[in-house]
Protein backbone atom coordinates (compact mmCIF):
# COMPACT_ATOMS: atom_id res chain seq x y z
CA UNK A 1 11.76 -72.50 123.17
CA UNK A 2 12.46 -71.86 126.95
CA UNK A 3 9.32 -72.50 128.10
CA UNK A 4 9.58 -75.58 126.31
CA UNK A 5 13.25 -76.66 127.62
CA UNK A 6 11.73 -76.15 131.17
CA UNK A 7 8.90 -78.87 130.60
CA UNK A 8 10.48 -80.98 128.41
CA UNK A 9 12.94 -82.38 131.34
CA UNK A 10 10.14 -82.96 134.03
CA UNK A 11 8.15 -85.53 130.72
CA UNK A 12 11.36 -86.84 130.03
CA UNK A 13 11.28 -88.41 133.67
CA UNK A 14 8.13 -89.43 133.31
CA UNK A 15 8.07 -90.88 130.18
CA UNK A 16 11.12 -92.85 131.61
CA UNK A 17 9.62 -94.07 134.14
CA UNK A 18 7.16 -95.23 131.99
CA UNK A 19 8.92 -97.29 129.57
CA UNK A 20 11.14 -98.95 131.96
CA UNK A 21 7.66 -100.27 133.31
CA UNK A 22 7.22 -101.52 129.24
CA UNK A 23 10.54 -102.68 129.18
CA UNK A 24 10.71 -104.28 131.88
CA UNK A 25 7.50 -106.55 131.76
CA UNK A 26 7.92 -106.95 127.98
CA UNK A 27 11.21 -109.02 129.37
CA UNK A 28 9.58 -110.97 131.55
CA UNK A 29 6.72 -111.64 129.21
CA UNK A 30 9.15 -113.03 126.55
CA UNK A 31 11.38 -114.83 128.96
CA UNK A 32 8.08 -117.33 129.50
CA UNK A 33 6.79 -117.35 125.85
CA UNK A 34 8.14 -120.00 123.81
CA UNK A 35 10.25 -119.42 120.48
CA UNK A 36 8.03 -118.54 117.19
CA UNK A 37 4.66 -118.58 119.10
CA UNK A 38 2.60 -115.96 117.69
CA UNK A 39 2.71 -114.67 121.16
CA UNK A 40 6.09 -114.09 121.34
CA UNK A 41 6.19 -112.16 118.24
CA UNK A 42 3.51 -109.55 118.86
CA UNK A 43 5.71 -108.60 122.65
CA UNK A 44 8.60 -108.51 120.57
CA UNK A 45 7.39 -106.07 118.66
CA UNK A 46 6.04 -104.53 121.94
CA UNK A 47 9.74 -104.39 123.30
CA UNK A 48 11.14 -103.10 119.94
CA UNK A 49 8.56 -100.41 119.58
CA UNK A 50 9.20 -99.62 123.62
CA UNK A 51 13.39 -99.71 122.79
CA UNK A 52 12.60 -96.67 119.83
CA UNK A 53 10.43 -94.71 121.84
CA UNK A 54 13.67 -95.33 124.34
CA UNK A 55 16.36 -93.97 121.83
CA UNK A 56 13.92 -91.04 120.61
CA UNK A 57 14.09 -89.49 124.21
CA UNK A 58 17.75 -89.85 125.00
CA UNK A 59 17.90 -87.92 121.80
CA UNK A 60 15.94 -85.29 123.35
CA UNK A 61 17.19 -85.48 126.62
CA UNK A 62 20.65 -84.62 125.25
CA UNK A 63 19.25 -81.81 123.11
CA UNK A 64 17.36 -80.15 126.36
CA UNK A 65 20.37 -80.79 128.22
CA UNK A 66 22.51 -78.36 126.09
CA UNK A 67 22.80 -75.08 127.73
CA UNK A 68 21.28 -71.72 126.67
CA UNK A 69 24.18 -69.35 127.45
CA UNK A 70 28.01 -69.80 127.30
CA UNK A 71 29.99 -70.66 123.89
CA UNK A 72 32.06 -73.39 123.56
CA UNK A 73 34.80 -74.96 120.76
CA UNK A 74 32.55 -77.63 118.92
CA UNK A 75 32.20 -79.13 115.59
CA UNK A 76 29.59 -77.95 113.30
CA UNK A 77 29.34 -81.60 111.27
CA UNK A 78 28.06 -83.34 114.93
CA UNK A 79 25.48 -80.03 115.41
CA UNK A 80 24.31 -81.18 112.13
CA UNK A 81 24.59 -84.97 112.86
CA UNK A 82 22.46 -84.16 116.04
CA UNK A 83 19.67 -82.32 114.36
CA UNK A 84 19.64 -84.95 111.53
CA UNK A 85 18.80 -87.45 114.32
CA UNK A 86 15.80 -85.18 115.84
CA UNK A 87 14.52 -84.35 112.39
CA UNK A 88 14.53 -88.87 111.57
CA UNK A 89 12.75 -89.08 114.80
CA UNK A 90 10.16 -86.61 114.52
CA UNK A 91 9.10 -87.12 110.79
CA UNK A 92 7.64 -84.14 110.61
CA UNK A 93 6.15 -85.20 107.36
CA UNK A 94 6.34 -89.22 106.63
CA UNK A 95 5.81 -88.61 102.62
CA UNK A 96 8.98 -86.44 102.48
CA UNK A 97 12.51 -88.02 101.99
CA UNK A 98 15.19 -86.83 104.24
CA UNK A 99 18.98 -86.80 103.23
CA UNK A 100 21.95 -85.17 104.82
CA UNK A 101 25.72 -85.06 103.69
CA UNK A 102 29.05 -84.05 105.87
CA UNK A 103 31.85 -82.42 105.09
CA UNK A 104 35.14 -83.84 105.72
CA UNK A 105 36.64 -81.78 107.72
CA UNK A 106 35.12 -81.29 111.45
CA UNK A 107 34.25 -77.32 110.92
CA UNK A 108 35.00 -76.19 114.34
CA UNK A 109 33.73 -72.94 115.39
CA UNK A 110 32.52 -71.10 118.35
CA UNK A 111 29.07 -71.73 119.75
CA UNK A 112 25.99 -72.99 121.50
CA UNK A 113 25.33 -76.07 120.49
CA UNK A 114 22.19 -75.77 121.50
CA UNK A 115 21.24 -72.96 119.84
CA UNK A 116 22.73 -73.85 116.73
CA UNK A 117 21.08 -77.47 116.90
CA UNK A 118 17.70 -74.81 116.97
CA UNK A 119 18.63 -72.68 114.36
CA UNK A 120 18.92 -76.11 112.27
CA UNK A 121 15.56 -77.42 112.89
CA UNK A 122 14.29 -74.46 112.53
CA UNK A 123 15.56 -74.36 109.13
CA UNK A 124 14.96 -77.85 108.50
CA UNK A 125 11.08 -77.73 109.90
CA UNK A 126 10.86 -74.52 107.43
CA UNK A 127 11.64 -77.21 104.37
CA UNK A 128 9.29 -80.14 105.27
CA UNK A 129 6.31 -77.93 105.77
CA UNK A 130 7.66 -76.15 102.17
CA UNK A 131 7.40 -79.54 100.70
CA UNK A 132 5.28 -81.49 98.67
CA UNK A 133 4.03 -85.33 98.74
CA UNK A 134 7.34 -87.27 97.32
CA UNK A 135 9.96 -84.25 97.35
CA UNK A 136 13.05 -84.06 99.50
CA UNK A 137 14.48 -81.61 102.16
CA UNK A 138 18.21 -82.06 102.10
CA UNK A 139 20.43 -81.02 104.84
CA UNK A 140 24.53 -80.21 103.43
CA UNK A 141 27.36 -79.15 105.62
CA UNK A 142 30.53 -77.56 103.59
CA UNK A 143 33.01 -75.07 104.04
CA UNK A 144 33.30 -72.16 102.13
CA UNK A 145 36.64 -69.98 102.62
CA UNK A 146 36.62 -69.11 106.56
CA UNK A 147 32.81 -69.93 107.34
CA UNK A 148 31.26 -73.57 108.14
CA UNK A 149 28.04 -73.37 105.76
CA UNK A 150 24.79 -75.02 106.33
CA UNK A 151 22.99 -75.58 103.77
CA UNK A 152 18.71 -76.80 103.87
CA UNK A 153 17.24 -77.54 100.58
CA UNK A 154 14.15 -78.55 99.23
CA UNK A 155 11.88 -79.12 95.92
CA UNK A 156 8.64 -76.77 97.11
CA UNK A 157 7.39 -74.49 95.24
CA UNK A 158 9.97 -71.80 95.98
CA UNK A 159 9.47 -68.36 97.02
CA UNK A 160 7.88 -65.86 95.85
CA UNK A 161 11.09 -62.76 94.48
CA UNK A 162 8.68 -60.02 96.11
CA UNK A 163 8.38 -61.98 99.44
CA UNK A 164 12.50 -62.97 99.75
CA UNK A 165 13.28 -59.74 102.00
CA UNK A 166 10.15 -60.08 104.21
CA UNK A 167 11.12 -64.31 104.99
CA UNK A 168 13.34 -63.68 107.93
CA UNK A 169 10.90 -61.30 109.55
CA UNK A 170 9.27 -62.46 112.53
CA UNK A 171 5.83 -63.69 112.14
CA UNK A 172 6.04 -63.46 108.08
CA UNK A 173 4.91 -66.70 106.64
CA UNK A 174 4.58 -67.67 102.85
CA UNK A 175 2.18 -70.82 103.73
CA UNK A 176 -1.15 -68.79 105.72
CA UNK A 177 -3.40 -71.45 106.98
CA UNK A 178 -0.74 -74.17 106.41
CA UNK A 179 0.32 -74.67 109.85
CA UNK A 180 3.37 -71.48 109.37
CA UNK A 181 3.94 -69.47 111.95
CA UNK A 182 6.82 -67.05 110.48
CA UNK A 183 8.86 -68.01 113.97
CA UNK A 184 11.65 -70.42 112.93
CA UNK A 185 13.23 -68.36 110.22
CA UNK A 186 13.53 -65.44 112.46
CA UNK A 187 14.14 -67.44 115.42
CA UNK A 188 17.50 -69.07 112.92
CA UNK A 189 18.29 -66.01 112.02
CA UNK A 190 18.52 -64.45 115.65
CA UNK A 191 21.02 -67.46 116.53
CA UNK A 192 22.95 -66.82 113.76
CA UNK A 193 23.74 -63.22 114.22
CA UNK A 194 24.77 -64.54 118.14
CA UNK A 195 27.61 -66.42 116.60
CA UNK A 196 29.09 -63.37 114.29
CA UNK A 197 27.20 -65.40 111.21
CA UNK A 198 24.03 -64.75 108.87
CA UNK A 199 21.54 -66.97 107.54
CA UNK A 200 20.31 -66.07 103.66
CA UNK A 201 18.30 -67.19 100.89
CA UNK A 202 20.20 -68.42 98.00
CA UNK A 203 19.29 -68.40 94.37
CA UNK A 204 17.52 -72.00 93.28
CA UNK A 205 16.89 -73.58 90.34
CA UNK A 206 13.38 -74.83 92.06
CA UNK A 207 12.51 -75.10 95.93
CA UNK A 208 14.37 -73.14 98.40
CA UNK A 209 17.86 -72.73 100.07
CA UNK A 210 18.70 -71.54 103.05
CA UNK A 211 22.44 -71.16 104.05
CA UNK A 212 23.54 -71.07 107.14
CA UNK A 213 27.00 -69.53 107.31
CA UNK A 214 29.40 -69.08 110.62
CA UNK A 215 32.97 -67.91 111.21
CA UNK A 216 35.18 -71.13 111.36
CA UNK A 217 37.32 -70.94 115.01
């Protein structure tokens, strides 16, 4: 993950520079083609495609802008709003439904925000690669007593009883030769222990769920 924030900034630029190139001739391309020409449609889409690519690396460039040390008073609901909008960009898995829900209240806490946007897409990577062709990884924020709770569902096929103590070990996967690399889990559970909190397996029905839990300011 470091090695990763150092590069990320330096593509950032150039992709930037980049689509300001698009941008800027897809303007200029459109301000001469006439309205409803078949022309004029195909650079729209040009410019539209060039305006997500756009949005997708503020969005990054805000997450690789957070910094790695220091704590600060922030609200848990916009960590999870902010890792909702990575995970709808990257679509890890384009056959898998998304869904998140907010609690009311703001849950401020303590924290890294980026860290904790890692430990949640972490968690939330963990659930698309868990998932199967038409299921859904859900993504709930609620507050339980004193602790802001996150909570990552989805409808896999669950865990195994005799593997649940080994999940949060690094480098234990449940999904050998299916692209797991039993990082994330440990890697969430690392960043949770930093903030005074725990991350844990819950009981399900079917699926998984992980929770999340950290000590409310």
């Amino acid at each position: 993950m470091v090695a990763i924030g150092r590069l990320t900034p330096a593509l950032i630029h150039e992709l930037n520079n980049s689509l300001l190139v698009l941008l800027g001739t897809a303007d200029l391309e459109l301000a001469m083609l006439p309205e409803g020409s078949k022309e004029r449609e195909r650079m729209e889409t040009v410019r539209d495609a060039g305006g997500e690519i756009r949005d997708a690396v503020s969005q990054l460039a805000g997450f690789t802008r957070a910094p790695l040390e220091g704590e600060e008073q922030l609200s848990l609901v916009e960590v999870g709003q902010a890792a909702a909008a990575l995970t709808r960009r990257l679509r890890l898995q384009r056959d898998i439904d998304f869904e998140d829900k907010y609690c009311d209240e703001d849950l401020m806490l303590r924290g890294n925000e980026g860290q904790l946007i890692q430990a949640l897409l972490h968690m939330l990577t963990n659930g698309f690669l868990a998932s199967t062709s038409g299921g859904t990884v859900r993504l709930e924020l609620v507050r339980e007593g004193n602790e802001a709770v996150a909570l990552v569902s989805d409808e896999g096929a669950g865990i195994p009883p005799e593997q649940a103590e080994q999940v949060f070990e690094l480098f234990e996967t449940t999904r050998l030769g299916q692209h797991g690399s039993g990082i994330g889990l440990a890697a969430a559970q690392a960043i949770a222990r930093r903030h005074g909190g725990a991350l844990e397996l819950r009981p399900a029905a079917a699926g998984t769920v992980f929770a999340l839990r950290l000590p409310l300011a």
